[in-house]
PDB file of N, CA and C in Angstrom:
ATOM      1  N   UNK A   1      38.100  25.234 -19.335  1.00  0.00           N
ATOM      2  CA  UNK A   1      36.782  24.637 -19.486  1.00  0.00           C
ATOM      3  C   UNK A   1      36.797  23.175 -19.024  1.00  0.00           C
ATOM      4  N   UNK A   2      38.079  22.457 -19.008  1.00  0.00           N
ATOM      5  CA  UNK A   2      37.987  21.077 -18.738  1.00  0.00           C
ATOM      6  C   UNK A   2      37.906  21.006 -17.668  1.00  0.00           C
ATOM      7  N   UNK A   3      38.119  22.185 -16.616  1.00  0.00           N
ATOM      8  CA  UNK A   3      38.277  21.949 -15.075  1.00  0.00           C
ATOM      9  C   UNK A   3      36.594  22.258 -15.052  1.00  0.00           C
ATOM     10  N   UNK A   4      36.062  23.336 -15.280  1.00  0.00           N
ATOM     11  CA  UNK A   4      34.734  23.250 -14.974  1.00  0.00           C
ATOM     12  C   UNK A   4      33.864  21.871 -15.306  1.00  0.00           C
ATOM     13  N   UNK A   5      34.242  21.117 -16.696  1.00  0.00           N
ATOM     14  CA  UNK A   5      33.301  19.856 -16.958  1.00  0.00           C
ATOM     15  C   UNK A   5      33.917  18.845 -15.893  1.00  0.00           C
ATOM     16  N   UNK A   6      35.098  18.968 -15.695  1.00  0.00           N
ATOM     17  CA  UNK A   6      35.186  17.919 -14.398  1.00  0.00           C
ATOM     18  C   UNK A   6      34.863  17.940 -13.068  1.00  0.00           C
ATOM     19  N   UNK A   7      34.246  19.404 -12.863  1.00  0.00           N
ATOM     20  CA  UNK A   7      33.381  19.449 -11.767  1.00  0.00           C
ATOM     21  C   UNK A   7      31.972  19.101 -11.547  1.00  0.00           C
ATOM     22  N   UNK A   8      31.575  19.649 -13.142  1.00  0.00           N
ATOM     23  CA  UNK A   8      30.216  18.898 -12.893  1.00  0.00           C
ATOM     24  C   UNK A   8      29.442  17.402 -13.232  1.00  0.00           C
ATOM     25  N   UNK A   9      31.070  16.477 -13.701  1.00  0.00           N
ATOM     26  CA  UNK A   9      31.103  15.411 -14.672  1.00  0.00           C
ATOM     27  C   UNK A   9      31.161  14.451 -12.820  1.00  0.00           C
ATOM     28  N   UNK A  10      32.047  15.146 -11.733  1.00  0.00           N
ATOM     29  CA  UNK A  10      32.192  14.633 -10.641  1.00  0.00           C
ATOM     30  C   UNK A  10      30.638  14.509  -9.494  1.00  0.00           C
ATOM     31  N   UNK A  11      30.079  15.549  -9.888  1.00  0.00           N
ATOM     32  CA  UNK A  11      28.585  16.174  -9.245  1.00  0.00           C
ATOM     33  C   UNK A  11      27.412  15.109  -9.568  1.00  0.00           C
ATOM     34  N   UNK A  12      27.850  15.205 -11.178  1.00  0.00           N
ATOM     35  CA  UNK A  12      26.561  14.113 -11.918  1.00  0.00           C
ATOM     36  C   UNK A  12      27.071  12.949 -11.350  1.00  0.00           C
ATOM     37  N   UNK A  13      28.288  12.282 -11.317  1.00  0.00           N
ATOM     38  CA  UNK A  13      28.781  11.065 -10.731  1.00  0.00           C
ATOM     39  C   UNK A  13      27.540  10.791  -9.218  1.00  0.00           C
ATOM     40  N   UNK A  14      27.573  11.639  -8.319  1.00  0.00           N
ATOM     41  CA  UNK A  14      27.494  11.591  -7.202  1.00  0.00           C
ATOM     42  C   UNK A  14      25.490  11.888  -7.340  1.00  0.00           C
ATOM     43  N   UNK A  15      24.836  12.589  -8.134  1.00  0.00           N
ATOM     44  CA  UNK A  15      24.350  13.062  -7.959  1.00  0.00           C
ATOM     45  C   UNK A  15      22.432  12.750  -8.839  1.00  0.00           C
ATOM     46  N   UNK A  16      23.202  12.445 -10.200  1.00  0.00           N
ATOM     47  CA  UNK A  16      22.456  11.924 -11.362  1.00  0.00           C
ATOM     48  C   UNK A  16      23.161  11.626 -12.309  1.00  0.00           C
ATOM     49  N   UNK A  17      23.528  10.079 -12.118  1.00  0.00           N
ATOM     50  CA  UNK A  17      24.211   8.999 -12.881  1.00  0.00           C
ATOM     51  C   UNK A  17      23.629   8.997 -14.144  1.00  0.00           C
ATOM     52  N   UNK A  18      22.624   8.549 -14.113  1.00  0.00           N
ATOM     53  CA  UNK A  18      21.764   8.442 -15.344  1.00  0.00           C
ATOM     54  C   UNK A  18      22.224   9.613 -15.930  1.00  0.00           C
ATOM     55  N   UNK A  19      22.207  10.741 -15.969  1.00  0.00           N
ATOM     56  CA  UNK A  19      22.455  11.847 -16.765  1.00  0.00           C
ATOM     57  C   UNK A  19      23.690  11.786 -17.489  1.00  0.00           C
ATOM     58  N   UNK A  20      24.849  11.604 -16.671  1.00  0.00           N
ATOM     59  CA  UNK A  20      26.167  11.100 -16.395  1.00  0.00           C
ATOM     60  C   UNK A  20      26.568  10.652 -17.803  1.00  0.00           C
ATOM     61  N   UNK A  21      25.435   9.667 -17.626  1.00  0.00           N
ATOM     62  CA  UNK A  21      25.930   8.379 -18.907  1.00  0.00           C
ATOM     63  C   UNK A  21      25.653   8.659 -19.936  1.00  0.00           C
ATOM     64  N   UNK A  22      24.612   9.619 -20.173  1.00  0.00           N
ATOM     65  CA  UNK A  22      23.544  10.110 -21.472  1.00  0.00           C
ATOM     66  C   UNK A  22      24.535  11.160 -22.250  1.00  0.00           C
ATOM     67  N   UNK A  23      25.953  11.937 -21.635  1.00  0.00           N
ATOM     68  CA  UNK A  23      26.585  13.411 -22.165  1.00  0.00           C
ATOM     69  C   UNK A  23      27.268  12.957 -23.100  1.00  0.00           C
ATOM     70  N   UNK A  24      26.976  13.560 -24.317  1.00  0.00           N
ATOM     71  CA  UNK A  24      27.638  13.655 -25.646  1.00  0.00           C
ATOM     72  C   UNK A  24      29.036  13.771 -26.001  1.00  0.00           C
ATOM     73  N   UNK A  25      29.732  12.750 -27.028  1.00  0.00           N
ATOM     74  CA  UNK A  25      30.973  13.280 -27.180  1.00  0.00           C
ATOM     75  C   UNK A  25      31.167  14.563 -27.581  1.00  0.00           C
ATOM     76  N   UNK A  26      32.471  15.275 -27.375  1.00  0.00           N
ATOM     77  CA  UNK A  26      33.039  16.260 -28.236  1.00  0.00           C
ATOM     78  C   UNK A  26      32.383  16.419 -29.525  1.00  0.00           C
ATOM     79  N   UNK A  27      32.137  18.127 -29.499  1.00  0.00           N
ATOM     80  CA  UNK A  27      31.964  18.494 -30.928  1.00  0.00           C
ATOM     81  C   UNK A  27      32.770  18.370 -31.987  1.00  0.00           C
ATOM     82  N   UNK A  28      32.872  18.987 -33.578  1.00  0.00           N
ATOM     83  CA  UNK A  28      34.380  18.719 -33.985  1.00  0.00           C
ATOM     84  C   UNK A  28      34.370  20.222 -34.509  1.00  0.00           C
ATOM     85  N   UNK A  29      35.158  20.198 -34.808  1.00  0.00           N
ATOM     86  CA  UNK A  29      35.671  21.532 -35.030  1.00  0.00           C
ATOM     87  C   UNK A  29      34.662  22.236 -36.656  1.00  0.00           C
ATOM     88  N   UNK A  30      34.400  20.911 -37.616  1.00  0.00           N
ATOM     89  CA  UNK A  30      33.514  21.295 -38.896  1.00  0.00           C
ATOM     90  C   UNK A  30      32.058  21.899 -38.728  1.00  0.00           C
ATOM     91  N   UNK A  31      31.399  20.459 -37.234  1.00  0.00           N
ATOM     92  CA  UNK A  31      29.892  20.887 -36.423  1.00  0.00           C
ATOM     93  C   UNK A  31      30.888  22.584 -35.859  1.00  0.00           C
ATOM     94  N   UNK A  32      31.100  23.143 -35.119  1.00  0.00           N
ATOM     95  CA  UNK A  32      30.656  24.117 -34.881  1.00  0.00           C
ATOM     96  C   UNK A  32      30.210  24.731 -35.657  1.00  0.00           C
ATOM     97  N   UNK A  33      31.422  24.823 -36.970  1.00  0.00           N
ATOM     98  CA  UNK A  33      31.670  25.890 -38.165  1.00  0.00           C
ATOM     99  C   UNK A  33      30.126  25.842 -38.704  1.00  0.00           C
ATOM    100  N   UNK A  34      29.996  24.487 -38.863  1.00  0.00           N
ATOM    101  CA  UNK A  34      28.511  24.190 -39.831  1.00  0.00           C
ATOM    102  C   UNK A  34      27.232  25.259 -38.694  1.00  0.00           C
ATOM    103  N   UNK A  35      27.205  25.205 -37.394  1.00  0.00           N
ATOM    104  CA  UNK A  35      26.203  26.008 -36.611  1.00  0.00           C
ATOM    105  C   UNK A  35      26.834  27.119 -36.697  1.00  0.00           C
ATOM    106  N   UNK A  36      27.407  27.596 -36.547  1.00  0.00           N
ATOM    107  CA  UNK A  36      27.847  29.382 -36.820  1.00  0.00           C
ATOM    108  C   UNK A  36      27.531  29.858 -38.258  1.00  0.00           C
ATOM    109  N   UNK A  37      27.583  28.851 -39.556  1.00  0.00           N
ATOM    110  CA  UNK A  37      26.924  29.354 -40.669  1.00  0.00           C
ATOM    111  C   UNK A  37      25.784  29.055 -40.542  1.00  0.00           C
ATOM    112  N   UNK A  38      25.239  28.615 -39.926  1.00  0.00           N
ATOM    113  CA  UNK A  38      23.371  28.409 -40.522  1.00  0.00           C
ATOM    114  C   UNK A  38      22.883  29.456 -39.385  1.00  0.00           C
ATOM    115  N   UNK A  39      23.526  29.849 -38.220  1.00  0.00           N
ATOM    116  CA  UNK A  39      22.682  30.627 -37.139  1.00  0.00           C
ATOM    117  C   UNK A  39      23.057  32.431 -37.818  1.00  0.00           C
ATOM    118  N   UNK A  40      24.148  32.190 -38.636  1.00  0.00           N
ATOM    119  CA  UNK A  40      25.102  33.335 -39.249  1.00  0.00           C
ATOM    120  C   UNK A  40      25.212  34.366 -37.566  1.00  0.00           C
ATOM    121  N   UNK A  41      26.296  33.188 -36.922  1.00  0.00           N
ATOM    122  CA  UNK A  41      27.093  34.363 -36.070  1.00  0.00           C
ATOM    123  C   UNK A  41      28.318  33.562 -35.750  1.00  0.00           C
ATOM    124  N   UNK A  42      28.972  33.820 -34.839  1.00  0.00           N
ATOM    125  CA  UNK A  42      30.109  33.584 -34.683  1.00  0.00           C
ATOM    126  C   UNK A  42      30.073  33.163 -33.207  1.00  0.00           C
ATOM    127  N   UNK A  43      30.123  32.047 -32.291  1.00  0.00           N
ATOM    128  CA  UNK A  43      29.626  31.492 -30.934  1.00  0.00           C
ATOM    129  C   UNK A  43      31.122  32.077 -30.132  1.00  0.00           C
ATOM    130  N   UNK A  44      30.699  32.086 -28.621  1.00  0.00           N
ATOM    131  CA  UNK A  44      31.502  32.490 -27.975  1.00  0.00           C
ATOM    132  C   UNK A  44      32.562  31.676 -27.799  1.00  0.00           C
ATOM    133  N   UNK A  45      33.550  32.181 -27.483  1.00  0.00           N
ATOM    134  CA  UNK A  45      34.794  30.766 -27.358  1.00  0.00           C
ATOM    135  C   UNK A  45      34.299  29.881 -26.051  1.00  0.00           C
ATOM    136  N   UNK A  46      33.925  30.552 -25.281  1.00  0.00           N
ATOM    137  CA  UNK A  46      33.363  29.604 -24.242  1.00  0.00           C
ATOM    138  C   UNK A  46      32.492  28.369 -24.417  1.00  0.00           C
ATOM    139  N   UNK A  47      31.424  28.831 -25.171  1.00  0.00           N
ATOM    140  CA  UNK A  47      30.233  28.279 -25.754  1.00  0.00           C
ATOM    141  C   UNK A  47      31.249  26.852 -26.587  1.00  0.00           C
ATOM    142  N   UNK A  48      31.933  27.120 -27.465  1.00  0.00           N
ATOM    143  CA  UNK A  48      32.459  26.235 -28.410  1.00  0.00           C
ATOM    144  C   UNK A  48      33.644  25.667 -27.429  1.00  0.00           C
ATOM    145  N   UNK A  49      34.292  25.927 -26.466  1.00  0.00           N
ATOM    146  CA  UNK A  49      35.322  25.138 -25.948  1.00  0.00           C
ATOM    147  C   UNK A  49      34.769  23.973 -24.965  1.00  0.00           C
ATOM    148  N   UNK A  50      33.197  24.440 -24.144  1.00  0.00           N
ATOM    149  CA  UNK A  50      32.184  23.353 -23.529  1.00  0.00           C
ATOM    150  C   UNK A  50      32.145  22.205 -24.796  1.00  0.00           C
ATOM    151  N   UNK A  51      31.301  22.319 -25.882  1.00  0.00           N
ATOM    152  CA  UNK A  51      30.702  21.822 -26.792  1.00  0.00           C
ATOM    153  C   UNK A  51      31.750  20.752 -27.530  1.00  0.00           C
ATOM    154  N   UNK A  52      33.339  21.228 -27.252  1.00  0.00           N
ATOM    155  CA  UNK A  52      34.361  20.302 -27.895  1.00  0.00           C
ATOM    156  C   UNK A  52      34.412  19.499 -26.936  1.00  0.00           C
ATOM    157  N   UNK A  53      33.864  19.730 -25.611  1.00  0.00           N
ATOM    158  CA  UNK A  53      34.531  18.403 -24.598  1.00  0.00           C
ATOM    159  C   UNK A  53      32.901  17.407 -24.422  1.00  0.00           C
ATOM    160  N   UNK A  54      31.876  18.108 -24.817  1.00  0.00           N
ATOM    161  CA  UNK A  54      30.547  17.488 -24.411  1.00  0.00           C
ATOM    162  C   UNK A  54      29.897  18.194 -25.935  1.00  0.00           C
ATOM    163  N   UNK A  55      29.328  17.671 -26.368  1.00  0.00           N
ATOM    164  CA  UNK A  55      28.359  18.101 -27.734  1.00  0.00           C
ATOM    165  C   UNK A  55      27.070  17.455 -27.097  1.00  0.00           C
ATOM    166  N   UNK A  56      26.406  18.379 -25.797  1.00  0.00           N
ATOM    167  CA  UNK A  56      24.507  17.942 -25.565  1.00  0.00           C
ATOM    168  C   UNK A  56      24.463  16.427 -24.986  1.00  0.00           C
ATOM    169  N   UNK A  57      23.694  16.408 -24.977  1.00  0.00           N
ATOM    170  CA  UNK A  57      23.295  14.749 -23.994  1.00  0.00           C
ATOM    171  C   UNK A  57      22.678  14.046 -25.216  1.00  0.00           C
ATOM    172  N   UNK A  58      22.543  12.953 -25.144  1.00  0.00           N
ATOM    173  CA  UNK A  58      22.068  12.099 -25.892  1.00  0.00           C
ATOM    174  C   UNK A  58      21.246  11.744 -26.013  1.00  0.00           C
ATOM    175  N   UNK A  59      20.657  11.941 -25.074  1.00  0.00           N
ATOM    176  CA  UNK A  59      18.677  11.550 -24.694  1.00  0.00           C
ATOM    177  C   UNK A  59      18.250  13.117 -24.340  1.00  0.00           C
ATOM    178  N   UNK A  60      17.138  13.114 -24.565  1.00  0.00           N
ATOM    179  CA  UNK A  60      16.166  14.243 -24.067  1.00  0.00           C
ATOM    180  C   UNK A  60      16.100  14.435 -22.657  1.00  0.00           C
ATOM    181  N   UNK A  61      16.868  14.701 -21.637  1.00  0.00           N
ATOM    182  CA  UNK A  61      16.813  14.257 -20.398  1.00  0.00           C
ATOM    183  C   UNK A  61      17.005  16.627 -19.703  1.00  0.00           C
ATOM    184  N   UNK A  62      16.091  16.677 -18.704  1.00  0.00           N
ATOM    185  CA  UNK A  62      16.516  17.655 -17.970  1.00  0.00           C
ATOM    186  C   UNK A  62      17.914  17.621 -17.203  1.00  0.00           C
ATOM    187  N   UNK A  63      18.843  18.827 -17.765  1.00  0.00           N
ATOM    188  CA  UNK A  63      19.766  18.649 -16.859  1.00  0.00           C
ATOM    189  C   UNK A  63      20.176  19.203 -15.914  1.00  0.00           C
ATOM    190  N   UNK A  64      20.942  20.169 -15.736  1.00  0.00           N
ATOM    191  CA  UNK A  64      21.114  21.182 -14.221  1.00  0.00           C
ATOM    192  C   UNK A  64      19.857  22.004 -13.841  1.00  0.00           C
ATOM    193  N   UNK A  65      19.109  22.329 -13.640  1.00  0.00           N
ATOM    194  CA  UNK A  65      18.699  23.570 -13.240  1.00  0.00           C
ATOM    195  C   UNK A  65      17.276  23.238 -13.904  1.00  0.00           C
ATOM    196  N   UNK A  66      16.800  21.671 -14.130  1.00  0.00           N
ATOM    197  CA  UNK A  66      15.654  21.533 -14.880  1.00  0.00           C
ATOM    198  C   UNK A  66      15.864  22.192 -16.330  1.00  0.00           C
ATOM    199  N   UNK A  67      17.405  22.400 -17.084  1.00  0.00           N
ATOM    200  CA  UNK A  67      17.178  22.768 -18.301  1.00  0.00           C
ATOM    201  C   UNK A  67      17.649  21.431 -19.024  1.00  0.00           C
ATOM    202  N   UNK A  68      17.788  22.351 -20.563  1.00  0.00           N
ATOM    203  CA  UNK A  68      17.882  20.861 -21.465  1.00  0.00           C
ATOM    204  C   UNK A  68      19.303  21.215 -21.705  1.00  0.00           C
ATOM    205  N   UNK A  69      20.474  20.303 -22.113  1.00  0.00           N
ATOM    206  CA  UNK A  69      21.789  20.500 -22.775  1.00  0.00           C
ATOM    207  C   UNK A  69      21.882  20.050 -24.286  1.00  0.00           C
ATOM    208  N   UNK A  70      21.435  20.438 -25.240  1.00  0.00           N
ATOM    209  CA  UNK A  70      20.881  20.163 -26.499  1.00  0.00           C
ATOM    210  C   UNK A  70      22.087  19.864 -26.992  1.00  0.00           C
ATOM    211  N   UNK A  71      22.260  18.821 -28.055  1.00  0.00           N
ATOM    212  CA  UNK A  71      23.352  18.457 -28.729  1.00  0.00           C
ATOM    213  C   UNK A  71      23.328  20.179 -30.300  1.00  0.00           C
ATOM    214  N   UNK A  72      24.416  20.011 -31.242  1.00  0.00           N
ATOM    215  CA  UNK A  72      24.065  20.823 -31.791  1.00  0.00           C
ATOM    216  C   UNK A  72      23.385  20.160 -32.913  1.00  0.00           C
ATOM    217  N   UNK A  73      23.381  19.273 -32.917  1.00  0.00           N
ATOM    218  CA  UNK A  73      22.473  18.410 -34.113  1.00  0.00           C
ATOM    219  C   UNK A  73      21.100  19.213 -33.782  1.00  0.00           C
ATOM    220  N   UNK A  74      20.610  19.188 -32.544  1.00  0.00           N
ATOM    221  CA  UNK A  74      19.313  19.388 -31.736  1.00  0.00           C
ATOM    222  C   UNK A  74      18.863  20.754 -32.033  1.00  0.00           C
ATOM    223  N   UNK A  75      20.407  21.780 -31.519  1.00  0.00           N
ATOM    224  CA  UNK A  75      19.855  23.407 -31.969  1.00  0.00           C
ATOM    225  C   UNK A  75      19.470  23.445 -33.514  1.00  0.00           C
ATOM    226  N   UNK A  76      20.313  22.935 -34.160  1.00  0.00           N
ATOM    227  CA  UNK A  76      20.074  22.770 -36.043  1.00  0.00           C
ATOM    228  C   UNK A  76      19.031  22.649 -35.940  1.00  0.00           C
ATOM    229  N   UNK A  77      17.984  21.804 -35.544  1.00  0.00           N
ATOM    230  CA  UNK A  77      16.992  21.137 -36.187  1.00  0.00           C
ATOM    231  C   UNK A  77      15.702  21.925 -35.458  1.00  0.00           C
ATOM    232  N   UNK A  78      15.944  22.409 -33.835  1.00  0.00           N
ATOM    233  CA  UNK A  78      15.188  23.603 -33.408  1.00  0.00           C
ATOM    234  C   UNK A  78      15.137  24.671 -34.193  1.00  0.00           C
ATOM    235  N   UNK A  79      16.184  25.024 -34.604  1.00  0.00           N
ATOM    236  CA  UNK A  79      16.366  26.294 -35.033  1.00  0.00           C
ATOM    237  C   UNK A  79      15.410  26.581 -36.570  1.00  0.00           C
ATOM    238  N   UNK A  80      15.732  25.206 -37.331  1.00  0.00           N
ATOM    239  CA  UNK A  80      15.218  25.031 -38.678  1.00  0.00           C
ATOM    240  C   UNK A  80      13.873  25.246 -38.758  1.00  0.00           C
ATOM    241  N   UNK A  81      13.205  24.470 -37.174  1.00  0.00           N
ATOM    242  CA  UNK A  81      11.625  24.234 -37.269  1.00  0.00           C
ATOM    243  C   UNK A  81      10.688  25.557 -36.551  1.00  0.00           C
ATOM    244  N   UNK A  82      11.641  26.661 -36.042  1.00  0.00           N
ATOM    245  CA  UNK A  82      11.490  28.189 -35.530  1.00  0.00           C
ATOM    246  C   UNK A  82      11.312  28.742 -36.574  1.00  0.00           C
ATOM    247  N   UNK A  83      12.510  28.762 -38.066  1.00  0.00           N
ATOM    248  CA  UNK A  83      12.439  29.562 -38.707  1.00  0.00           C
ATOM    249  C   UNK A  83      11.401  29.478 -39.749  1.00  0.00           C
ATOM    250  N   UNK A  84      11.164  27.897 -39.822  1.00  0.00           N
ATOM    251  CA  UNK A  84      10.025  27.722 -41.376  1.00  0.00           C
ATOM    252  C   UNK A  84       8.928  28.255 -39.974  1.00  0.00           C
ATOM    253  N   UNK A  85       8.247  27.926 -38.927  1.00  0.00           N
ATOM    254  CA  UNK A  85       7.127  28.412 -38.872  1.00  0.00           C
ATOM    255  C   UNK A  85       7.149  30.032 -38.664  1.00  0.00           C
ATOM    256  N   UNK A  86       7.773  30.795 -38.446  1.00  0.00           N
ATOM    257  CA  UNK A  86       8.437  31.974 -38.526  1.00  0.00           C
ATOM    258  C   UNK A  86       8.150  32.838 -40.064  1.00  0.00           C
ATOM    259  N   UNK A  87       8.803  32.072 -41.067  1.00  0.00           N
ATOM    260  CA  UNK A  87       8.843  32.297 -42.407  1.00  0.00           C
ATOM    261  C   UNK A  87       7.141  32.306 -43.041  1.00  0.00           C
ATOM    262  N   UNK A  88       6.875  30.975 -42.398  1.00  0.00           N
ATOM    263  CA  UNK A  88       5.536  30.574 -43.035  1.00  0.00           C
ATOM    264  C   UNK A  88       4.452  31.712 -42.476  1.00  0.00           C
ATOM    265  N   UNK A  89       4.626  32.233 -41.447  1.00  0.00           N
ATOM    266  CA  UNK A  89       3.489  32.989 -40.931  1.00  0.00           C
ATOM    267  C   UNK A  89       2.411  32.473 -40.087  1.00  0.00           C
ATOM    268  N   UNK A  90       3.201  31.036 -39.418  1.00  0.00           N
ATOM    269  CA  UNK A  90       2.522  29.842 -38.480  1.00  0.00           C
ATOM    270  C   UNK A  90       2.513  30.348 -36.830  1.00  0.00           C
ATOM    271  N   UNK A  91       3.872  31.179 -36.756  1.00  0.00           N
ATOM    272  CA  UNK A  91       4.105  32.059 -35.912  1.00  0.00           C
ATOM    273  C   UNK A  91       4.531  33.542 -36.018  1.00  0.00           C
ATOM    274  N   UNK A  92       4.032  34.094 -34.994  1.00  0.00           N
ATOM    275  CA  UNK A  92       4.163  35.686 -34.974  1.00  0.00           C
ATOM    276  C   UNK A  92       4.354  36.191 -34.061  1.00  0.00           C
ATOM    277  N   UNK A  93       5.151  36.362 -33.537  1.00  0.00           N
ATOM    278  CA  UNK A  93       6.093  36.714 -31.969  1.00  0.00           C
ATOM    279  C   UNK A  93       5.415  38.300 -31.854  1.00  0.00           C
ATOM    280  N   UNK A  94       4.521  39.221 -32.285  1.00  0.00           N
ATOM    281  CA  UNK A  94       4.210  40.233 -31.977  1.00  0.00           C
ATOM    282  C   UNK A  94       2.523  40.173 -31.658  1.00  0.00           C
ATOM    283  N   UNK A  95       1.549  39.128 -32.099  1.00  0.00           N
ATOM    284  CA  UNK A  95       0.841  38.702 -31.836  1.00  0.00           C
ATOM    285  C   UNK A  95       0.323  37.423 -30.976  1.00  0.00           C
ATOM    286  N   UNK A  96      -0.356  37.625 -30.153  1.00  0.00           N
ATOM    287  CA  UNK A  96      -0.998  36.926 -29.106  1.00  0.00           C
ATOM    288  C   UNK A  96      -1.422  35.569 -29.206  1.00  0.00           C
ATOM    289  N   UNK A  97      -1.091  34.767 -28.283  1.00  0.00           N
ATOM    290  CA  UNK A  97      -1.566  33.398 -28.829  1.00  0.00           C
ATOM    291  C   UNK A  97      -2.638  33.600 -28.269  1.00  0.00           C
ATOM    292  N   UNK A  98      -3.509  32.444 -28.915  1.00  0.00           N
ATOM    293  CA  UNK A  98      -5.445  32.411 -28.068  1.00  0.00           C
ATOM    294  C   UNK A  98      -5.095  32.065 -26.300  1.00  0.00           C
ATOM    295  N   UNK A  99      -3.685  31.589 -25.735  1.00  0.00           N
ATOM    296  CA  UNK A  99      -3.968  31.573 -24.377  1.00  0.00           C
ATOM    297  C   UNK A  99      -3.086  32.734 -23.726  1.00  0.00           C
ATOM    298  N   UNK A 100      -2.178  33.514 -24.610  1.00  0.00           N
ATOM    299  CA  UNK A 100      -1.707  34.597 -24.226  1.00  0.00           C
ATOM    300  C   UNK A 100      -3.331  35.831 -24.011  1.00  0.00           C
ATOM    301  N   UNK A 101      -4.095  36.225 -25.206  1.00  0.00           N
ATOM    302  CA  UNK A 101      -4.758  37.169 -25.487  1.00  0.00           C
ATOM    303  C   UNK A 101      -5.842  36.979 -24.332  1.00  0.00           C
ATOM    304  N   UNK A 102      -5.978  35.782 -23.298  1.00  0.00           N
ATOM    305  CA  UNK A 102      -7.060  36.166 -22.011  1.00  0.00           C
ATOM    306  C   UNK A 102      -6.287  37.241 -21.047  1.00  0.00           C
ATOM    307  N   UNK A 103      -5.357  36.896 -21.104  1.00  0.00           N
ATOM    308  CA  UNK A 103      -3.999  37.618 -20.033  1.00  0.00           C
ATOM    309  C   UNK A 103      -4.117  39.092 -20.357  1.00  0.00           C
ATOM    310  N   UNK A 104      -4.326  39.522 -21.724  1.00  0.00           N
ATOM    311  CA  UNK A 104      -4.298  41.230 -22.457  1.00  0.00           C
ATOM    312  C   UNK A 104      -5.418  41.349 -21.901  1.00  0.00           C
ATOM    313  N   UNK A 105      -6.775  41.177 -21.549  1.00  0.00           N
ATOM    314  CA  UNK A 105      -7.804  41.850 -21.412  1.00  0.00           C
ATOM    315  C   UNK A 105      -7.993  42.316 -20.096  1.00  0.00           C
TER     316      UNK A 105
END
């Protein structure tokens, strides 16, 4: 995994500095544990061997591919604000939003 982040740690060098500067230290070994109990699964070794050398960017910034590289502080706190509106009945993934339901007719 360290050879892949030093390819794209060399890319951003050349490519988008700014980004460069924004990538998160290493995860630690407690943050994973702590996101594998609250998501209740078990992350890929891949997933967790990236995340020990980079833990997400530091700023809100698009990164490869126009996506985001979320710290795991970031998934925690996504994840938290999915499940209360989820729980609450704020959202309903089987029903239509008012700009989905023009699209059904």
């Amino acid at each position: 995994m360290r050879e892949i982040w030093n390819r794209i740690e060399r890319w951003l060098e050349v490519n988008a500095s700014e980004t460069l500067s924004v990538l998160g230290s290493g995860a630690s070994e407690i943050e994973l544990q702590e996101i594998e109990t609250l998501l209740e699964i078990k992350l890929p070794d891949d997933f967790k061997a990236s995340y020990r050398i980079h833990n997400g960017l530091k700023e809100s910034l698009l990164f490869i591919d126009s996506r985001y590289f979320l710290s795991l502080e970031q998934i925690k706190a996504d994840w938290l604000n999915w499940k209360q509106m989820f729980e609450s009945g704020k959202y309903h993934r089987d029903s239509p939003g008012k700009d989905e339901s023009a699209l059904m007719s």
